[in-house]
Protein backbone atom coordinates (compact mmCIF):
# COMPACT_ATOMS: atom_id res chain seq x y z
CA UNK A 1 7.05 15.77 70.03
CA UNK A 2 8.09 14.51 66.61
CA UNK A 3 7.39 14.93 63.24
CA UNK A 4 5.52 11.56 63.02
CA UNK A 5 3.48 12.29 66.08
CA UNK A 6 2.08 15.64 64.96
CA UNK A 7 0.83 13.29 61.56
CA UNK A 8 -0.40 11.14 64.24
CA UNK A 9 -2.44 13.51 65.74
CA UNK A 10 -3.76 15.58 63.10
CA UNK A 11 -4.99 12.53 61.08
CA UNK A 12 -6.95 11.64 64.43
CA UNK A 13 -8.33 15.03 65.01
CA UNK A 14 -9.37 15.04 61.05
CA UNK A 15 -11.04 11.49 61.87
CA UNK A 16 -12.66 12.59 65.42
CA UNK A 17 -14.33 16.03 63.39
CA UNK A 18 -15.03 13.86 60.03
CA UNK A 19 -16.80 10.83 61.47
CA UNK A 20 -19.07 10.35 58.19
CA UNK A 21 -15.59 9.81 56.37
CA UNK A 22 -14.48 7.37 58.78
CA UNK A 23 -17.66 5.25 57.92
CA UNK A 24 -17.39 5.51 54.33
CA UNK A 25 -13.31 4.40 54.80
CA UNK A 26 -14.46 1.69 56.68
CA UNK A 27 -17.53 0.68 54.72
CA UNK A 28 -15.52 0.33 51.29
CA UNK A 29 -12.58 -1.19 53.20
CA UNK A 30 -11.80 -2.79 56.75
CA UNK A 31 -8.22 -1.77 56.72
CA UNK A 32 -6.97 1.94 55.46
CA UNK A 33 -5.00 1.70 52.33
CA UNK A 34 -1.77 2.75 52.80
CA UNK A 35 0.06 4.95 50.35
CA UNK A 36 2.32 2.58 48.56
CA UNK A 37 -0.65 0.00 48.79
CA UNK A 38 -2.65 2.81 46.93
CA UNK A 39 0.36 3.21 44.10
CA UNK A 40 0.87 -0.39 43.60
CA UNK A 41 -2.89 -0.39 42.53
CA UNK A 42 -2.52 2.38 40.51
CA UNK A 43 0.32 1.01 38.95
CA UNK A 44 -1.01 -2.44 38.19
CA UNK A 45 -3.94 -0.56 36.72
CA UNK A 46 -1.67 1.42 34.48
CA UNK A 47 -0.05 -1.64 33.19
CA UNK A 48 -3.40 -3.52 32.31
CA UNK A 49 -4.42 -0.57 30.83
CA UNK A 50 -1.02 -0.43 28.49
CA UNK A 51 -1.03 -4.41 28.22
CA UNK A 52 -4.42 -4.00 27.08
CA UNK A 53 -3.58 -1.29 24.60
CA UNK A 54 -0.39 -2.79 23.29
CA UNK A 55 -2.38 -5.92 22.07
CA UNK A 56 -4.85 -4.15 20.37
CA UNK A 57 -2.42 -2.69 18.53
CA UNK A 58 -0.62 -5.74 17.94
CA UNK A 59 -4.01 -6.92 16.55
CA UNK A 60 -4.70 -4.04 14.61
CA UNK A 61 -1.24 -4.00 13.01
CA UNK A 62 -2.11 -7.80 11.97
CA UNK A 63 -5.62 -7.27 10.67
CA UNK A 64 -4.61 -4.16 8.33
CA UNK A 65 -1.02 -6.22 7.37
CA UNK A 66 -3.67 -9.23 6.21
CA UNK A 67 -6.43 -6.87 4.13
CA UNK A 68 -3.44 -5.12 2.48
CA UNK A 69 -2.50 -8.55 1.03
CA UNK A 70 -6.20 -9.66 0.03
CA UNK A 71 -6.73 -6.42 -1.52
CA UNK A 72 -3.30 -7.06 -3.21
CA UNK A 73 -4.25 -10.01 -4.65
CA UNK A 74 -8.00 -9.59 -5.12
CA UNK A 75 -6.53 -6.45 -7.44
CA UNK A 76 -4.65 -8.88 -9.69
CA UNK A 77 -7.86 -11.18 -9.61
CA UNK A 78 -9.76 -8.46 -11.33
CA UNK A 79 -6.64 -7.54 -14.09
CA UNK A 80 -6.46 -11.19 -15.23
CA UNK A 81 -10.52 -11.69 -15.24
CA UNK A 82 -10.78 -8.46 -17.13
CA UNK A 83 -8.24 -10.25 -19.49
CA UNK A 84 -9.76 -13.60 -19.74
CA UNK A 85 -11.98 -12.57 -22.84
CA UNK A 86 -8.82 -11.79 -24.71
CA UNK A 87 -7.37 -15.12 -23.90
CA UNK A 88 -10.21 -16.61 -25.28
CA UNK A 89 -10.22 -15.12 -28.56
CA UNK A 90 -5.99 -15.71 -28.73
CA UNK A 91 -6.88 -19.21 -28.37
CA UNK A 92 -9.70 -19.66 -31.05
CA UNK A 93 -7.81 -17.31 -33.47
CA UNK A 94 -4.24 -20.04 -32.92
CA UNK A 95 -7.28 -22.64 -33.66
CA UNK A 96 -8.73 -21.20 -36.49
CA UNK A 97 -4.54 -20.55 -37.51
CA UNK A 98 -4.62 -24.29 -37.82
CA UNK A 99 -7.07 -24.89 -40.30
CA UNK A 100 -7.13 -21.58 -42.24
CA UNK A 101 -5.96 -21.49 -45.86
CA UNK A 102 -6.51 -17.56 -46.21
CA UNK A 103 -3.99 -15.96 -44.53
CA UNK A 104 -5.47 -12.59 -44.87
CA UNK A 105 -8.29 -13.84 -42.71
CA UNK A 106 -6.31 -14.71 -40.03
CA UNK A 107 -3.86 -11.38 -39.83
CA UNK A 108 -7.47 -9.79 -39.65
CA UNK A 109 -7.99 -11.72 -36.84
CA UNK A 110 -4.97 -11.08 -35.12
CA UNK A 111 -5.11 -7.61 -35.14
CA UNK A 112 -8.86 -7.58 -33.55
CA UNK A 113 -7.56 -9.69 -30.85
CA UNK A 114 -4.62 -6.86 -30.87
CA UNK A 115 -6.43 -4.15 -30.65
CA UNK A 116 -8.89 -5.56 -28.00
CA UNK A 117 -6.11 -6.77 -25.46
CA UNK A 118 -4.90 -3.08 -26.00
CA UNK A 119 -8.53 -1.40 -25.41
CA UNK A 120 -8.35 -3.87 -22.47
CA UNK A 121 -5.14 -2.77 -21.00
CA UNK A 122 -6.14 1.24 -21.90
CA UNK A 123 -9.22 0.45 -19.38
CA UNK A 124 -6.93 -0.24 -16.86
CA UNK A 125 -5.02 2.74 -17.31
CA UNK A 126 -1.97 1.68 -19.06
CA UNK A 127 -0.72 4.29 -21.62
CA UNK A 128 2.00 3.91 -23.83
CA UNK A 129 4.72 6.54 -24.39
CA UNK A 130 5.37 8.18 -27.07
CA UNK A 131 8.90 8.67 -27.75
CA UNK A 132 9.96 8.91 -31.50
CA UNK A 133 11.51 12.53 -32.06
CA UNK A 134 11.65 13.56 -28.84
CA UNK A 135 14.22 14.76 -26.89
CA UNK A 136 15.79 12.05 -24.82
CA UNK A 137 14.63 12.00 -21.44
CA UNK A 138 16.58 9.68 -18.85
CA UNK A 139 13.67 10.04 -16.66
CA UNK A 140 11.30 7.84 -18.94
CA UNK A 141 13.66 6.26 -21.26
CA UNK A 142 16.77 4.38 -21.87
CA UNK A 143 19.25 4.97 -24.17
CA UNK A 144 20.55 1.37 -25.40
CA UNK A 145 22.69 3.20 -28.31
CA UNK A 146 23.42 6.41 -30.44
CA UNK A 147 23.54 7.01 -34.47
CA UNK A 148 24.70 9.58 -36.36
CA UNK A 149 21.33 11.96 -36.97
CA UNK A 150 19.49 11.84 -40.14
CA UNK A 151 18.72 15.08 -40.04
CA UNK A 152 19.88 18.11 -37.91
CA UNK A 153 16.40 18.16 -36.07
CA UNK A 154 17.04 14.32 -34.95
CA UNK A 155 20.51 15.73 -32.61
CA UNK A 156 20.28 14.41 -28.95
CA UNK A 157 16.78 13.54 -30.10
CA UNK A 158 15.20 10.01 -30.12
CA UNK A 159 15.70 8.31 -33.16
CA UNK A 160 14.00 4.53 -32.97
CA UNK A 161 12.29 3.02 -30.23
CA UNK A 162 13.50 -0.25 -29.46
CA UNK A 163 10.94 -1.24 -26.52
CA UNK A 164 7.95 0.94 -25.85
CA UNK A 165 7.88 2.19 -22.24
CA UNK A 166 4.43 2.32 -20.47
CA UNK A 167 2.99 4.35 -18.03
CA UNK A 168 0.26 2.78 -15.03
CA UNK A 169 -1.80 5.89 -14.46
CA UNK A 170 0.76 8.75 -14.60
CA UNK A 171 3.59 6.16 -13.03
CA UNK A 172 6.30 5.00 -15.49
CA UNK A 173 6.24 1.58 -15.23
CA UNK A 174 8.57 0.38 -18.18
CA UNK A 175 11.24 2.55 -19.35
CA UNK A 176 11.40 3.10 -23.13
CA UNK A 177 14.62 1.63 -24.69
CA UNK A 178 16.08 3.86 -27.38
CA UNK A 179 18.23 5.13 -29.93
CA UNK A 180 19.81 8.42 -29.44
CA UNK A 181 20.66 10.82 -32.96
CA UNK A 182 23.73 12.27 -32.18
C-alpha cells in the first residue's frame, strides 16, 4: 500500500466514525472543497480585502489633500477680511487727500490709518524685529553693507536698518536688511 492509499483510508474511516460532519460537509456544499480550491478563496478574499483597503486610502489621501487647500485658502479669506476695514479708511483718507487744504489734517489721518493696519497685523501675530544696536545675527537679518562704527559700542553691531524683518508668530518671515558698524 501507498502513501496516497493510507490518506485514502484514513479520511474514510474519519468520515465512517464522524457521520454528523459528513452531513454538515454536505449540507453547506455538494462537492468537498479541495485544498487549492480552499486557497484560491482565501486568496481572492485577501485581495478584495486589500483592493478594498487600498481605495479607501486612495480616498482618504484625496479628501485630506482637498481640506488642506480649503483651509489654506479659507485662512487667507479671514487675513484680507480682517483687513478690509483698513482698506476702507486708506481709501476715504486718498479722498479726503483730494480736497483737503490742511495738510496737517491729513498726515493725522494717515498715521491713524497707520497705526490701525499695524494693530491689525499685531492681531494676527506679526511682530516686527527689532534690530538697531544689536549684534548682527545672520539668522534674522541681512547684512546689505558695512560702515565704519560711530562709536566703539556700534563694532560688528547693527548700525541702520534698511528693511524691517518680521516675525509670523515666533517664525521669521522677512529677514531684516542691514548695515553692519565695523
Amino acid at each position: 500500500m501507498n502513501e496516497q492509499d493510507n490518506y485514502n483510508e484514513e479520511s474514510q474511516n474519519q468520515v465512517e466514525n464522524n457521520p454528523s460532519d459528513q452531513q454538515e460537509q454536505t449540507a453547506d456544499s455538494p462537492e468537498e472543497l479541495t485544498i487549492e480550491e480552499k486557497l484560491t478563496a482565501e486568496l481572492a478574499e485577501a485581495k478584495d480585502k486589500y483592493i478594498r483597503l487600498s481605495a479607501e486610502f486612495d480616498n482618504y489621501r484625496k479628501r485630506t489633500s482637498k481640506e488642506r487647500v480649503e483651509l489654506i485658502q479659507s485662512a487667507g479669506k479671514d487675513v484680507i477680511a480682517k483687513l478690509l476695514p483698513t482698506l476702507d479708511d486708506f481709501d476715504r483718507a486718498l479722498q479726503a487727500m483730494l480736497t483737503a487744504s490742511d495738510v496737517e489734517a491729513v498726515k493725522t489721518g494717515m498715521e491713524i490709518v497707520n497705526n490701525k493696519l499695524r494693530q491689525t497685523l499685531s492681531q494676527l501675530g506679526l511682530k516686527e524685529m527689532d534690530a538697531v544696536g544689536q549684534a548682527f545675527d545672520p539668522e534674522l537679518q541681512e547684512a546689505i553693507t558695512t560702515i565704519p562704527a560711530p562709536t566703539e559700542d556700534l563694532k560688528n553691531k547693527v548700525v541702520d536698518v534698511i528693511e524691517k524683518g518680521y516675525y509670523l508668530g515666533d517664525k521669521v518671515i522677512r529677514h531684516a536688511k542691514v548695515v553692519i558698524g565695523q
